[in-house]
Structure formats: structure tokens, C-alpha cells
PDB file of N, CA and C in Angstrom:
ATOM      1  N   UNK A   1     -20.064  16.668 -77.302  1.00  0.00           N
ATOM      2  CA  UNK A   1     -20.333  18.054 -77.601  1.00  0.00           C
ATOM      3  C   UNK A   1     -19.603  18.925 -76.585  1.00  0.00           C
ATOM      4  N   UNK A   2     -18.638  19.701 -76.621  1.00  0.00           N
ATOM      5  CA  UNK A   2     -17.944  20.672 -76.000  1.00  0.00           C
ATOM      6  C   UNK A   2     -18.455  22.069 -76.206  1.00  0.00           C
ATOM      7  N   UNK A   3     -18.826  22.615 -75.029  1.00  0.00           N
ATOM      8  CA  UNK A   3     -19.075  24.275 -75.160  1.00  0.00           C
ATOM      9  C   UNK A   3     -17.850  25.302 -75.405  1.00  0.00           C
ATOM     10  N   UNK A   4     -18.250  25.981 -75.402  1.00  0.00           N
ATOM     11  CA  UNK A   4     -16.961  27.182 -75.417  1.00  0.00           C
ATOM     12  C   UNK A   4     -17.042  28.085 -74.082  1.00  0.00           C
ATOM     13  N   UNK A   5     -16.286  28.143 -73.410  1.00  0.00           N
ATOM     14  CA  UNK A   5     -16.209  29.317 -72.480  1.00  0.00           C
ATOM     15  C   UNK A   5     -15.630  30.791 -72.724  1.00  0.00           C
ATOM     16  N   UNK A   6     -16.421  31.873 -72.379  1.00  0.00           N
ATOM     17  CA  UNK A   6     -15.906  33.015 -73.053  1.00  0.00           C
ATOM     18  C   UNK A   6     -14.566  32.595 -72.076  1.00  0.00           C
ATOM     19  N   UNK A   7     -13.588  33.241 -72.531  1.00  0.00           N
ATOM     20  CA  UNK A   7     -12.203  33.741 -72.458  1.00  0.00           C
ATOM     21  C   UNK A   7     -12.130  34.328 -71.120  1.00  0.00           C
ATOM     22  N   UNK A   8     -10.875  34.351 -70.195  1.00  0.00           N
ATOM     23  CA  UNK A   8     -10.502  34.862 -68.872  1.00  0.00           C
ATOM     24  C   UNK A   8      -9.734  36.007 -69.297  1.00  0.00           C
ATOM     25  N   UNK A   9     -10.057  37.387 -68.663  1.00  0.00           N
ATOM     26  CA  UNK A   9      -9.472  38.527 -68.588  1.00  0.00           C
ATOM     27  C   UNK A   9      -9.300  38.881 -67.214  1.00  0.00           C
ATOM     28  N   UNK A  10      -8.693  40.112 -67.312  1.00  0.00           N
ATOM     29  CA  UNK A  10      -8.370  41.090 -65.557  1.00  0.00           C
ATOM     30  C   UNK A  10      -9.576  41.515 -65.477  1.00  0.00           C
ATOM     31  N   UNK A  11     -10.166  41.098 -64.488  1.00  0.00           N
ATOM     32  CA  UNK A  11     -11.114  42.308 -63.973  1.00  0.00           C
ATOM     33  C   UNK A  11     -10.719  42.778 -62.524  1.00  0.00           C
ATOM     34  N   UNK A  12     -11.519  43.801 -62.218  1.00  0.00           N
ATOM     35  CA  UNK A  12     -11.130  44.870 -60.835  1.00  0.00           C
ATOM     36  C   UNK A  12     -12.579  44.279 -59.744  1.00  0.00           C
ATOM     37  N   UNK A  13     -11.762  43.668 -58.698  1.00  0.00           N
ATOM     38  CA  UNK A  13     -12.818  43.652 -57.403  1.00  0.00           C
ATOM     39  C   UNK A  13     -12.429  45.210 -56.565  1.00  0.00           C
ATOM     40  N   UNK A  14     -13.812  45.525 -55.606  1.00  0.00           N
ATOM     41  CA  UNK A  14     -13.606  46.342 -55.320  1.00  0.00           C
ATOM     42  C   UNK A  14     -12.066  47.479 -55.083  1.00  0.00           C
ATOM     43  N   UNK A  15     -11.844  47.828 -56.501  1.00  0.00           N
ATOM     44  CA  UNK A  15     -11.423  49.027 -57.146  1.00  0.00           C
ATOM     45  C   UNK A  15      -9.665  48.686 -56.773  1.00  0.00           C
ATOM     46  N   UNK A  16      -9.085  47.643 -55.893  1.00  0.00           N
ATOM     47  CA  UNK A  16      -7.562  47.693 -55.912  1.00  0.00           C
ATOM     48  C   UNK A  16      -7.519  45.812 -55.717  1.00  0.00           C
ATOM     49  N   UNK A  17      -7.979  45.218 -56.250  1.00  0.00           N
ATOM     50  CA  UNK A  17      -7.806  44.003 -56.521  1.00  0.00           C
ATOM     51  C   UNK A  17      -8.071  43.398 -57.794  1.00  0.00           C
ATOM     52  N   UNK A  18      -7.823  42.283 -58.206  1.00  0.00           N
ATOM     53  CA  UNK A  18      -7.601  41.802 -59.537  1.00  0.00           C
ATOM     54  C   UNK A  18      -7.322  40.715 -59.706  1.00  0.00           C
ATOM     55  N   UNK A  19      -8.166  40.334 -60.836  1.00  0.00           N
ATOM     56  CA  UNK A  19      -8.735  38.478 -60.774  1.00  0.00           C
ATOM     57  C   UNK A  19      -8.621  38.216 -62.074  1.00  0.00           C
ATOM     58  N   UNK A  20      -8.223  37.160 -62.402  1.00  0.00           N
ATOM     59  CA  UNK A  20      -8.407  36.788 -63.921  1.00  0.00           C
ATOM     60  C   UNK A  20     -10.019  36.055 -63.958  1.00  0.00           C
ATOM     61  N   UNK A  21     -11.334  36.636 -64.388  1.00  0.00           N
ATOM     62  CA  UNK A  21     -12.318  35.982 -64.809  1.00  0.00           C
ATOM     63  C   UNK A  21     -12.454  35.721 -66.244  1.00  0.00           C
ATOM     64  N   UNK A  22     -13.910  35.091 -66.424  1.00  0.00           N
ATOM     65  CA  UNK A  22     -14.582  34.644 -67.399  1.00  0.00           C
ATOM     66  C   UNK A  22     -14.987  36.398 -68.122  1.00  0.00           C
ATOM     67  N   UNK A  23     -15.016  36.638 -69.322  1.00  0.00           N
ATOM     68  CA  UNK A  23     -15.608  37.756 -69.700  1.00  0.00           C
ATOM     69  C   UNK A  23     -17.579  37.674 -69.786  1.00  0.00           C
ATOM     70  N   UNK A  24     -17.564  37.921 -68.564  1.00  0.00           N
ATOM     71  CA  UNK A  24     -19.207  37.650 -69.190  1.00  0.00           C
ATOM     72  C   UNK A  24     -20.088  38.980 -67.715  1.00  0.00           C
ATOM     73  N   UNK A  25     -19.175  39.543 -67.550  1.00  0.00           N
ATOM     74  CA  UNK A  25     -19.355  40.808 -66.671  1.00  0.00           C
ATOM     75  C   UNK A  25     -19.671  42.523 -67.291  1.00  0.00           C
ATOM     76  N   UNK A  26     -19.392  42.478 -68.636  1.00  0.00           N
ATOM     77  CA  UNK A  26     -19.831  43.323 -69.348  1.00  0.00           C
ATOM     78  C   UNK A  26     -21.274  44.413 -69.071  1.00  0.00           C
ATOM     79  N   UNK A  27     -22.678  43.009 -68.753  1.00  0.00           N
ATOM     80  CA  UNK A  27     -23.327  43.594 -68.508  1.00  0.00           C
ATOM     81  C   UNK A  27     -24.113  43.574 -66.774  1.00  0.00           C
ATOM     82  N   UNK A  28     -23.585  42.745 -66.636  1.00  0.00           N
ATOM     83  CA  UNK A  28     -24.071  42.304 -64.980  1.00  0.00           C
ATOM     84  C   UNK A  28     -22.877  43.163 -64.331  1.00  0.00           C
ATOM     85  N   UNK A  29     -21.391  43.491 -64.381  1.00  0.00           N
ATOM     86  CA  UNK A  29     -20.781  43.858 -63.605  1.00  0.00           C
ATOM     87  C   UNK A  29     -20.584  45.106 -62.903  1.00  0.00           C
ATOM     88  N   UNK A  30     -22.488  46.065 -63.250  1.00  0.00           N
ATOM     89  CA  UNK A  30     -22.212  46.830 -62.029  1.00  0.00           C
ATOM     90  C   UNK A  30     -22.445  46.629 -61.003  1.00  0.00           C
ATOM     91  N   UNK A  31     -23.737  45.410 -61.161  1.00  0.00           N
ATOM     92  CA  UNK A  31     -24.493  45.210 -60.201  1.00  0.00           C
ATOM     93  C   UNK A  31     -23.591  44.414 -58.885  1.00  0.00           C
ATOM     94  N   UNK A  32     -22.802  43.183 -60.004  1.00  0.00           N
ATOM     95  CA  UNK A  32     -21.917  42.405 -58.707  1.00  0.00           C
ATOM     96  C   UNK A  32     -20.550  43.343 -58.217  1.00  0.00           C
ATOM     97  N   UNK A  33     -20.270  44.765 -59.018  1.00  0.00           N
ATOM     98  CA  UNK A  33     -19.687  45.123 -58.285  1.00  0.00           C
ATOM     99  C   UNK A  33     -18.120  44.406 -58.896  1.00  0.00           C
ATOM    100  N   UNK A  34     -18.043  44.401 -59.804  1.00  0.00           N
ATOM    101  CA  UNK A  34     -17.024  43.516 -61.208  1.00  0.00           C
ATOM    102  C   UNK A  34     -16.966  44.476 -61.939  1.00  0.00           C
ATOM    103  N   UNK A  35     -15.696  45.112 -62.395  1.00  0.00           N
ATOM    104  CA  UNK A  35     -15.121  45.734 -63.782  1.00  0.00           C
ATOM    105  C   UNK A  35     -14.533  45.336 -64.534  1.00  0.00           C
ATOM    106  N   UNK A  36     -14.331  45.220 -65.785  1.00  0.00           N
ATOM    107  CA  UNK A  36     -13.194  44.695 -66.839  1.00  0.00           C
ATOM    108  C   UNK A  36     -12.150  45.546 -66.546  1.00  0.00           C
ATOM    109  N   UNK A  37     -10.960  45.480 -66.686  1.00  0.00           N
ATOM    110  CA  UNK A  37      -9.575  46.198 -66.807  1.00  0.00           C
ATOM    111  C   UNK A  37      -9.553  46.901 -67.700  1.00  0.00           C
ATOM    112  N   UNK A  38      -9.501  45.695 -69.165  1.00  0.00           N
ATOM    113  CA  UNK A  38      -9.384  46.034 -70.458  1.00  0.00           C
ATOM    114  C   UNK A  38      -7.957  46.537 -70.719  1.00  0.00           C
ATOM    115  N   UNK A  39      -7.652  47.731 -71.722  1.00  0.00           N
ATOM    116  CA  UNK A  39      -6.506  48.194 -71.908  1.00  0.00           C
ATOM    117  C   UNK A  39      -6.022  49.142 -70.732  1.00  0.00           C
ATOM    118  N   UNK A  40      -6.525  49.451 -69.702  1.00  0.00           N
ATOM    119  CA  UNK A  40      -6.423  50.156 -68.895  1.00  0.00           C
ATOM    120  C   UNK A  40      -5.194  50.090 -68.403  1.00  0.00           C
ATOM    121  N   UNK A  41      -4.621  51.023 -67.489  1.00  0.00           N
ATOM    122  CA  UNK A  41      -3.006  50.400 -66.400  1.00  0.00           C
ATOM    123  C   UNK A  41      -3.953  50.113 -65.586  1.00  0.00           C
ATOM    124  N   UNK A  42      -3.244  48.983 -64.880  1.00  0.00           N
ATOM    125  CA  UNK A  42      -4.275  48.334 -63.425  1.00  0.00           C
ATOM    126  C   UNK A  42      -4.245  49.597 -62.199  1.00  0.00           C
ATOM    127  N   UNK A  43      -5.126  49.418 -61.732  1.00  0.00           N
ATOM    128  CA  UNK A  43      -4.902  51.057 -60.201  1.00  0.00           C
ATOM    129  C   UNK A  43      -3.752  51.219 -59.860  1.00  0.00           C
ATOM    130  N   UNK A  44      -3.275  52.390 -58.959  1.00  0.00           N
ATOM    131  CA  UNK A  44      -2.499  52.352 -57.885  1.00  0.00           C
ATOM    132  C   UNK A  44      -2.357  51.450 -56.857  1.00  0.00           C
ATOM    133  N   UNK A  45      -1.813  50.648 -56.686  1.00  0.00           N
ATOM    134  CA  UNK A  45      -1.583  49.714 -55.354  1.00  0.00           C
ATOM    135  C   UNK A  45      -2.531  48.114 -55.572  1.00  0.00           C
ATOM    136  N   UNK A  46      -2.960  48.351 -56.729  1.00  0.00           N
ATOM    137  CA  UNK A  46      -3.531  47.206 -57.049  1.00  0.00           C
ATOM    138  C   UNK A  46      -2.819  45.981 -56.556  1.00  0.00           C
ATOM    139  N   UNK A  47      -3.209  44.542 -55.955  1.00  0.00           N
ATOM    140  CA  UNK A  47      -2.762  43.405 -55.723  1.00  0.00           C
ATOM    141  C   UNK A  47      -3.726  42.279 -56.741  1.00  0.00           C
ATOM    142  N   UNK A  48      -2.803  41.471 -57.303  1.00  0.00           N
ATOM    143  CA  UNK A  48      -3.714  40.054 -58.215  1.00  0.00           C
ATOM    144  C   UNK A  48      -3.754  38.980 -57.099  1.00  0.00           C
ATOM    145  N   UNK A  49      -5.383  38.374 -56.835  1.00  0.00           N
ATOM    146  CA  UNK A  49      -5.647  37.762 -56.120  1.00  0.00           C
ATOM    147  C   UNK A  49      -5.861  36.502 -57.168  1.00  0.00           C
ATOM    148  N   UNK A  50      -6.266  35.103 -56.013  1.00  0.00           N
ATOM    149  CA  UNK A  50      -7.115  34.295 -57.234  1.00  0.00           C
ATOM    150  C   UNK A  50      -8.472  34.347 -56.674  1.00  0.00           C
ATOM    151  N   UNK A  51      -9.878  33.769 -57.228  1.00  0.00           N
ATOM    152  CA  UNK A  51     -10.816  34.232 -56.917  1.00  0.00           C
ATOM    153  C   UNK A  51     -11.103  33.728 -55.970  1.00  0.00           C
ATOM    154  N   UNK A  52     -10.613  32.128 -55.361  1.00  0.00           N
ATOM    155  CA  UNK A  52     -10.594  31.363 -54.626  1.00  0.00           C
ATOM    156  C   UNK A  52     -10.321  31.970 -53.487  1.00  0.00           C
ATOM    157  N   UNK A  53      -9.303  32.744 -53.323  1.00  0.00           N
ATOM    158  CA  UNK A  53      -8.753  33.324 -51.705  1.00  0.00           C
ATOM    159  C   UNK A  53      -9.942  34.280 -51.685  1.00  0.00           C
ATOM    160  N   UNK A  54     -10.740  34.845 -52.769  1.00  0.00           N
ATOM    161  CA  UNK A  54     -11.530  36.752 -52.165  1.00  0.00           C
ATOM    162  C   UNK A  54     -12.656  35.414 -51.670  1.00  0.00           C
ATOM    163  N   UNK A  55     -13.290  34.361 -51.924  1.00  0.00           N
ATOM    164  CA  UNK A  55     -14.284  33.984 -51.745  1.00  0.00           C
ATOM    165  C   UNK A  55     -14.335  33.273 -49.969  1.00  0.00           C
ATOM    166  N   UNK A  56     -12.805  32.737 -50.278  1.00  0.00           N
ATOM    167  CA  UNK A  56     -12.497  32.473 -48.551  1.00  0.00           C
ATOM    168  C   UNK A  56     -12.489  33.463 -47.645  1.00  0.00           C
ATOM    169  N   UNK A  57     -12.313  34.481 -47.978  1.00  0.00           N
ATOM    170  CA  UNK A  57     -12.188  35.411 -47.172  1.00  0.00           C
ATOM    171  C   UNK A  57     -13.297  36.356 -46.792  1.00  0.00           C
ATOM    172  N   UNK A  58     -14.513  36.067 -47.938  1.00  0.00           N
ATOM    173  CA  UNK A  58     -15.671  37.081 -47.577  1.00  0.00           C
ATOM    174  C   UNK A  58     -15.724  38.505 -48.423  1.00  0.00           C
ATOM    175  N   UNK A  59     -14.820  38.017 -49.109  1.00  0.00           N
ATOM    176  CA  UNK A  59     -14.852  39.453 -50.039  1.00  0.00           C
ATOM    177  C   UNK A  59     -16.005  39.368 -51.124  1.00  0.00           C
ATOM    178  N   UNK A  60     -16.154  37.977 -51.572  1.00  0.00           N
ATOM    179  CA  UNK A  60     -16.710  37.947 -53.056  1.00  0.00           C
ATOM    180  C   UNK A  60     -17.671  36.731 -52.706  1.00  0.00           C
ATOM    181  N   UNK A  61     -18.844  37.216 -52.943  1.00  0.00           N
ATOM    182  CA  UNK A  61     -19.813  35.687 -52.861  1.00  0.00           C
ATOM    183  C   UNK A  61     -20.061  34.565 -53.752  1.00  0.00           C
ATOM    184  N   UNK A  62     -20.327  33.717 -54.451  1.00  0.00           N
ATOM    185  CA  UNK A  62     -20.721  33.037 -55.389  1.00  0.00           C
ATOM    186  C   UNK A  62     -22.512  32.922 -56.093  1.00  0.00           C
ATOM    187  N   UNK A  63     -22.734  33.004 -56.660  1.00  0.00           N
ATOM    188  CA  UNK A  63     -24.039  32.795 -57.250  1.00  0.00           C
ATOM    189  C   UNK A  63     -24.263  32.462 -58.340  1.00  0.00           C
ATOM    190  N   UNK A  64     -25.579  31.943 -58.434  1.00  0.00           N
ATOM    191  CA  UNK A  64     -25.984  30.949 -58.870  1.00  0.00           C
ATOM    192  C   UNK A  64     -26.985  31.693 -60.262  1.00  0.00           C
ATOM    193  N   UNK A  65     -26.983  31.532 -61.200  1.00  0.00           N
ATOM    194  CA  UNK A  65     -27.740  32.067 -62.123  1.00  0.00           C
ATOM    195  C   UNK A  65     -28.227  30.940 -62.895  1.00  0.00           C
ATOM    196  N   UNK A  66     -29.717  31.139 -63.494  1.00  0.00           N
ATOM    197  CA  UNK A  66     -30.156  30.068 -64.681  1.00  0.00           C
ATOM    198  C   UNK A  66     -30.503  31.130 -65.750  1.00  0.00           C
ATOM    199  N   UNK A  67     -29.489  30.277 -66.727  1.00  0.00           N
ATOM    200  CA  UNK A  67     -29.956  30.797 -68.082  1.00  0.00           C
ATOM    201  C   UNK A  67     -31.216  30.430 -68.672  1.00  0.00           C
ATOM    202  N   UNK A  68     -31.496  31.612 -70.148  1.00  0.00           N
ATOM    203  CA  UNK A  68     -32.534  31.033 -71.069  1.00  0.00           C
ATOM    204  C   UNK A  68     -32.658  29.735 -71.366  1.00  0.00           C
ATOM    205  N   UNK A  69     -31.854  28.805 -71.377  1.00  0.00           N
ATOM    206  CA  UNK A  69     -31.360  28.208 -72.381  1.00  0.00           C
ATOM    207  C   UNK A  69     -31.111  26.733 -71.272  1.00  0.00           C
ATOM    208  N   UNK A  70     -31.653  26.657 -70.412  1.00  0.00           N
ATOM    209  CA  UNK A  70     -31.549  25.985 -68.827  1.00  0.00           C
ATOM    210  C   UNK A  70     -30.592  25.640 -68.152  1.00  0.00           C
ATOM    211  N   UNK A  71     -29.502  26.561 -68.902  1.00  0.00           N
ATOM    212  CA  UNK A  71     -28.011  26.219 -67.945  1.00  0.00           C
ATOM    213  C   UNK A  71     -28.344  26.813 -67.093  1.00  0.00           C
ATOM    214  N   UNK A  72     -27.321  26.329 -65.439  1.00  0.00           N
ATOM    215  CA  UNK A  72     -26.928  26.741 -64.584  1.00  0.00           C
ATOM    216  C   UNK A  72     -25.498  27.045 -64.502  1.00  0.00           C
ATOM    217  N   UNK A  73     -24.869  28.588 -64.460  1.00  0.00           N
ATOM    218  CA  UNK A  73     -23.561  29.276 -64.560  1.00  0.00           C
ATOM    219  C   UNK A  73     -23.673  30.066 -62.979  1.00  0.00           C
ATOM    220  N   UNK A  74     -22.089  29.801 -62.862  1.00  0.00           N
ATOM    221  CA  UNK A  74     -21.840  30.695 -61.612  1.00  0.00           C
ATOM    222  C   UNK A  74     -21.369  31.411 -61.440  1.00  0.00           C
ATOM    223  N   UNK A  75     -21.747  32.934 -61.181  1.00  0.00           N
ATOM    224  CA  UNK A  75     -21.522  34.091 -61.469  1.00  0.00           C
ATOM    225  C   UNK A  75     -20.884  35.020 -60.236  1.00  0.00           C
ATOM    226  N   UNK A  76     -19.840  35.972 -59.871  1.00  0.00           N
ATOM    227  CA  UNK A  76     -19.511  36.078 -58.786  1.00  0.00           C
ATOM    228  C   UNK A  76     -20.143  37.661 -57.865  1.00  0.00           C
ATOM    229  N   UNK A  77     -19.892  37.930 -57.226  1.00  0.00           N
ATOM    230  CA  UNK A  77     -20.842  39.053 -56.395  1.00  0.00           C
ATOM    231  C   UNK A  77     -19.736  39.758 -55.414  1.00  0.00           C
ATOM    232  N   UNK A  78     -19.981  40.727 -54.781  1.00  0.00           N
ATOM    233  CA  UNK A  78     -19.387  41.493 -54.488  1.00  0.00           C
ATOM    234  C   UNK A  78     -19.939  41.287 -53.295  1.00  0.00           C
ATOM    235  N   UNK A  79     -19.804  40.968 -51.867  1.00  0.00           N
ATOM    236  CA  UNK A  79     -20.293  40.509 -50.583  1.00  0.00           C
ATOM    237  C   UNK A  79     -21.105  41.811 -50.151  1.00  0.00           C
ATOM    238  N   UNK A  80     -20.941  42.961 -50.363  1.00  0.00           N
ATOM    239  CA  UNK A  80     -21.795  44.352 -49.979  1.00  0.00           C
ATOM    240  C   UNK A  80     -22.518  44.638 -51.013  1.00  0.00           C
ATOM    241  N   UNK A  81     -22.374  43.881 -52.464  1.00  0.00           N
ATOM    242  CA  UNK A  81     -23.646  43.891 -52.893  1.00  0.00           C
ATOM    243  C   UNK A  81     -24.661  42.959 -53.342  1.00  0.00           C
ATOM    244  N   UNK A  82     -24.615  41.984 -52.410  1.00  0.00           N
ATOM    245  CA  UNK A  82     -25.344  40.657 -52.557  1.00  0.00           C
ATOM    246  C   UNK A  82     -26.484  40.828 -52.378  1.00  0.00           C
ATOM    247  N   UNK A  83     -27.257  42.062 -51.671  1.00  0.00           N
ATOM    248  CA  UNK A  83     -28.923  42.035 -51.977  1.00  0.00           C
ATOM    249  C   UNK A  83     -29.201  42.624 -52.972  1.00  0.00           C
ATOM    250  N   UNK A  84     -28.623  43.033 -53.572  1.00  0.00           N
ATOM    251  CA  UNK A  84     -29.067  43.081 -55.215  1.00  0.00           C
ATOM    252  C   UNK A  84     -29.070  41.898 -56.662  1.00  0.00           C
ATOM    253  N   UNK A  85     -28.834  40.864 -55.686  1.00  0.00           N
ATOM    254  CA  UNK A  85     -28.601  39.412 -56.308  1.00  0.00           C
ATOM    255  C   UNK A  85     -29.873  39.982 -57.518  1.00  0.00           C
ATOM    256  N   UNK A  86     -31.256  40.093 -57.002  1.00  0.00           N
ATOM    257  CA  UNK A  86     -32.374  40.125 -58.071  1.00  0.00           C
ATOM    258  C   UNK A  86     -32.569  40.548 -58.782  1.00  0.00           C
ATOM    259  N   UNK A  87     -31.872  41.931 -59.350  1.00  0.00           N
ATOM    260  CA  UNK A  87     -31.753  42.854 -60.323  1.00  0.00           C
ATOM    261  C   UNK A  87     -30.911  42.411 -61.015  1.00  0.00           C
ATOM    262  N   UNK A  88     -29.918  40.936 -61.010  1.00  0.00           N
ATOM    263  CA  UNK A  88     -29.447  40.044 -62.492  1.00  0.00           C
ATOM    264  C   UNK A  88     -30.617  39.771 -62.989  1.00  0.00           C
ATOM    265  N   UNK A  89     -31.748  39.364 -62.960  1.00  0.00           N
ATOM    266  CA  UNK A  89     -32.828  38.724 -63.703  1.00  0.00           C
ATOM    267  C   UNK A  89     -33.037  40.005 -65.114  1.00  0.00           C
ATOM    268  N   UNK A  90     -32.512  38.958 -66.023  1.00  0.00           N
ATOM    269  CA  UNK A  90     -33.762  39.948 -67.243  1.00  0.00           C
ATOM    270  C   UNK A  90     -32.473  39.978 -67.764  1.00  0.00           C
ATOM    271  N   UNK A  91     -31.172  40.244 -67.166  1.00  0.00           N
ATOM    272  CA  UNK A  91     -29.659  40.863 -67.727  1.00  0.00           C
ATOM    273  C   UNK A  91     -29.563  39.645 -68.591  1.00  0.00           C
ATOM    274  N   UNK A  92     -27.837  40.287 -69.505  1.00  0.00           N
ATOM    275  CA  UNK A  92     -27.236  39.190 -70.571  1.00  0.00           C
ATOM    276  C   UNK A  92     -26.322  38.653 -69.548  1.00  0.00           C
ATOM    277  N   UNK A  93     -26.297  37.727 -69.672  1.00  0.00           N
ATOM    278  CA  UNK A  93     -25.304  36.420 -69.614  1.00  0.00           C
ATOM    279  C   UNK A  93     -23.926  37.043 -70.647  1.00  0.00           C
ATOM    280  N   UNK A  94     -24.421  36.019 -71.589  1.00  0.00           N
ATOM    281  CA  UNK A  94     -23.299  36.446 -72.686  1.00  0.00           C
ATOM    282  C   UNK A  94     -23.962  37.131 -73.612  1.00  0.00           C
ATOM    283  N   UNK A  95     -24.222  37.310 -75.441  1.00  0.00           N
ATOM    284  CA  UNK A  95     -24.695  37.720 -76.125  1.00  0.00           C
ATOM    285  C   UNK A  95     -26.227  36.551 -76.111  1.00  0.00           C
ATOM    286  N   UNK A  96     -27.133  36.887 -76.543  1.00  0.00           N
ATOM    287  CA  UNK A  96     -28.550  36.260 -76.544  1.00  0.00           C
ATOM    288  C   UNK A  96     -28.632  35.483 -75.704  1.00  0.00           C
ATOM    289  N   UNK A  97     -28.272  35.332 -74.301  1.00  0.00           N
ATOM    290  CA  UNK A  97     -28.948  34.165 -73.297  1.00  0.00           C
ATOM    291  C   UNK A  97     -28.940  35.346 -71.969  1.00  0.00           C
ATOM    292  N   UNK A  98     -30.160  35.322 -71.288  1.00  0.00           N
ATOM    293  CA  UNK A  98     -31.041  36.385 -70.865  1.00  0.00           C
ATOM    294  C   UNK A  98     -30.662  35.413 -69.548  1.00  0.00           C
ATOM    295  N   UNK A  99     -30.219  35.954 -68.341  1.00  0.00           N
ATOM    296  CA  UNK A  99     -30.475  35.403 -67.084  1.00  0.00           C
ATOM    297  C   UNK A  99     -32.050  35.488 -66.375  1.00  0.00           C
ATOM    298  N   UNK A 100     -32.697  34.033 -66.377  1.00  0.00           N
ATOM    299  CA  UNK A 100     -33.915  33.920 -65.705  1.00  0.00           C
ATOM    300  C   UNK A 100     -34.206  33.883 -64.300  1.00  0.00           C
ATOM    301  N   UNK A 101     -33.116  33.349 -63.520  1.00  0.00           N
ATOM    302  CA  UNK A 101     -32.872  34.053 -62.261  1.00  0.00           C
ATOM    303  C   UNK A 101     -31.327  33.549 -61.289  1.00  0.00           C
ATOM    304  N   UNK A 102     -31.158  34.465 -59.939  1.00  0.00           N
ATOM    305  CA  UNK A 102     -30.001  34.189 -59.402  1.00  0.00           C
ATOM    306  C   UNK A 102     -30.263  33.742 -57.846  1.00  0.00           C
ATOM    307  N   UNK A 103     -29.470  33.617 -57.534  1.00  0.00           N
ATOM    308  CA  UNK A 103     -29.900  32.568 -56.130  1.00  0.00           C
ATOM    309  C   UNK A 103     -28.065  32.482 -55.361  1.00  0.00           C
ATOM    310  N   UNK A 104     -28.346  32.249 -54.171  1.00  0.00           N
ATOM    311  CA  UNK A 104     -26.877  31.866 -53.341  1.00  0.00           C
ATOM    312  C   UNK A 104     -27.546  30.469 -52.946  1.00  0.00           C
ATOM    313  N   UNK A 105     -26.787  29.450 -53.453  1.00  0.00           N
ATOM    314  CA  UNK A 105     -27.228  27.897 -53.133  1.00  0.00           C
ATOM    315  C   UNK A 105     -26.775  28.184 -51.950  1.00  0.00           C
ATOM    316  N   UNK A 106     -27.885  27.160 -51.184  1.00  0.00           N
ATOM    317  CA  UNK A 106     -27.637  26.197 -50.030  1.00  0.00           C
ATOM    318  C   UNK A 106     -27.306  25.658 -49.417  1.00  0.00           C
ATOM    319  N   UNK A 107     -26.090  25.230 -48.628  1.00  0.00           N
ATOM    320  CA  UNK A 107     -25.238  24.386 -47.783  1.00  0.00           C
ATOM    321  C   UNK A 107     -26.168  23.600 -46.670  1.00  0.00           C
ATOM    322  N   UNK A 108     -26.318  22.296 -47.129  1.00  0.00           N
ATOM    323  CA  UNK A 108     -26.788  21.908 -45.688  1.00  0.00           C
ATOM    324  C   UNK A 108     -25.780  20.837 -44.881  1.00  0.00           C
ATOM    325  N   UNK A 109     -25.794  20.544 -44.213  1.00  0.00           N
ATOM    326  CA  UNK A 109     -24.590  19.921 -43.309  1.00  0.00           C
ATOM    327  C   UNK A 109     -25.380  19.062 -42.126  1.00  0.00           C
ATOM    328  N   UNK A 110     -25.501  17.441 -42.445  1.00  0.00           N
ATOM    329  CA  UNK A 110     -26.066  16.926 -41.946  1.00  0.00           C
ATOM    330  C   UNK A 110     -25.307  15.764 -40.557  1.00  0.00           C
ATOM    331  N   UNK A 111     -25.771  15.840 -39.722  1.00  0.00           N
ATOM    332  CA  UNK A 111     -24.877  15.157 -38.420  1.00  0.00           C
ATOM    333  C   UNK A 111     -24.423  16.020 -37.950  1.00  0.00           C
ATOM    334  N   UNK A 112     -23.619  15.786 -37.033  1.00  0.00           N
ATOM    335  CA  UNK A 112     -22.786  16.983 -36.121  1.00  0.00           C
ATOM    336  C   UNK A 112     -21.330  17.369 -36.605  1.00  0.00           C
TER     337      UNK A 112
END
């Protein structure tokens, strides 16, 4: 059984950067601080990152969301607005799957 992943578009990290994501920011992406492009011209001075370097760098956090539906999807955040992680709960995911809650997993690192 194969899922479908919505589709990768431009979206805008804080307002002059640019990532190819998953489209599923529609309705969560004020909160993480995520815009769609869409038909838009990209900003002034805009640079295309991959998401991999904003996350090394502290720009963009990772999180953790559970769907209706008991998936676990990982959703990305905006590092200045990561205490609003809790106000995803209740939001769409995609069309009919309701995020039940979000979380920044855990790293533990055992030995020296």
C-alpha cells in the first residue's frame, strides 16, 4: 500500500528565503511562520535554501505532529516561533485529518 504525498512547492521562510516543501502549510503556516509563494515573483533578494541547511543552522525547527488518523508527520517551525508549537492542535494537516498534537522529539545521547 503506497500513500501519496501532497506535492513540493516554494514556500517563503522568514520573508527572503525559499524552500521547496510539502504543500500542507496552507493552514498551519502562520503559526510555523511558512508561506506558500504560489504564483507570486519570489521577494527582493530572496535566496533558495534546502531545508536541511535552515535546520542546521537554527533557523527552522522540526516537529513532530500526530494525526487523526495515528500518523506521525513532520512538520517544520520557524525557531522564534516554536512556543506556539500548541496552537497546531485542532488545525488541518491536509484536507480531513485534524492534527491531535505537536511536540519537538527528544534527543537522548547515551555515554560520553
Amino acid at each position: 500500500m503506497t500513500t501519496t504525498r501532497p506535492p513540493k512547492i516554494t514556500h517563503v521562510i522568514g520573508g527572503n528565503k525559499l524552500v521547496p516543501l510539502e504543500d500542507v502549510y496552507s493552514d498551519i503556516g502562520t503559526i510555523c511562520g511558512i508561506t506558500t509563494l504560489g504564483d507570486d515573483a519570489p521577494p527582493e533578494g530572496s535566496e533558495t535554501f534546502s531545508i536541511q541547511a535552515l535546520v542546521n543552522n537554527g533557523t527552522v525547527r522540526r516537529a513532530k505532529v500526530r494525526l487523526a488518523n495515528k500518523k506521525i508527520r513532520t512538520v517544520y517551525i520557524v525557531a522564534a516561533n516554536a512556543p506556539q508549537i500548541g496552537a497546531l492542535r485542532g488545525l488541518e494537516y491536509t484536507t480531513d485529518l485534524l492534527i491531535k498534537s505537536a511536540y519537538f522529539p527528544q534527543k537522548y545521547t547515551f555515554g560520553a
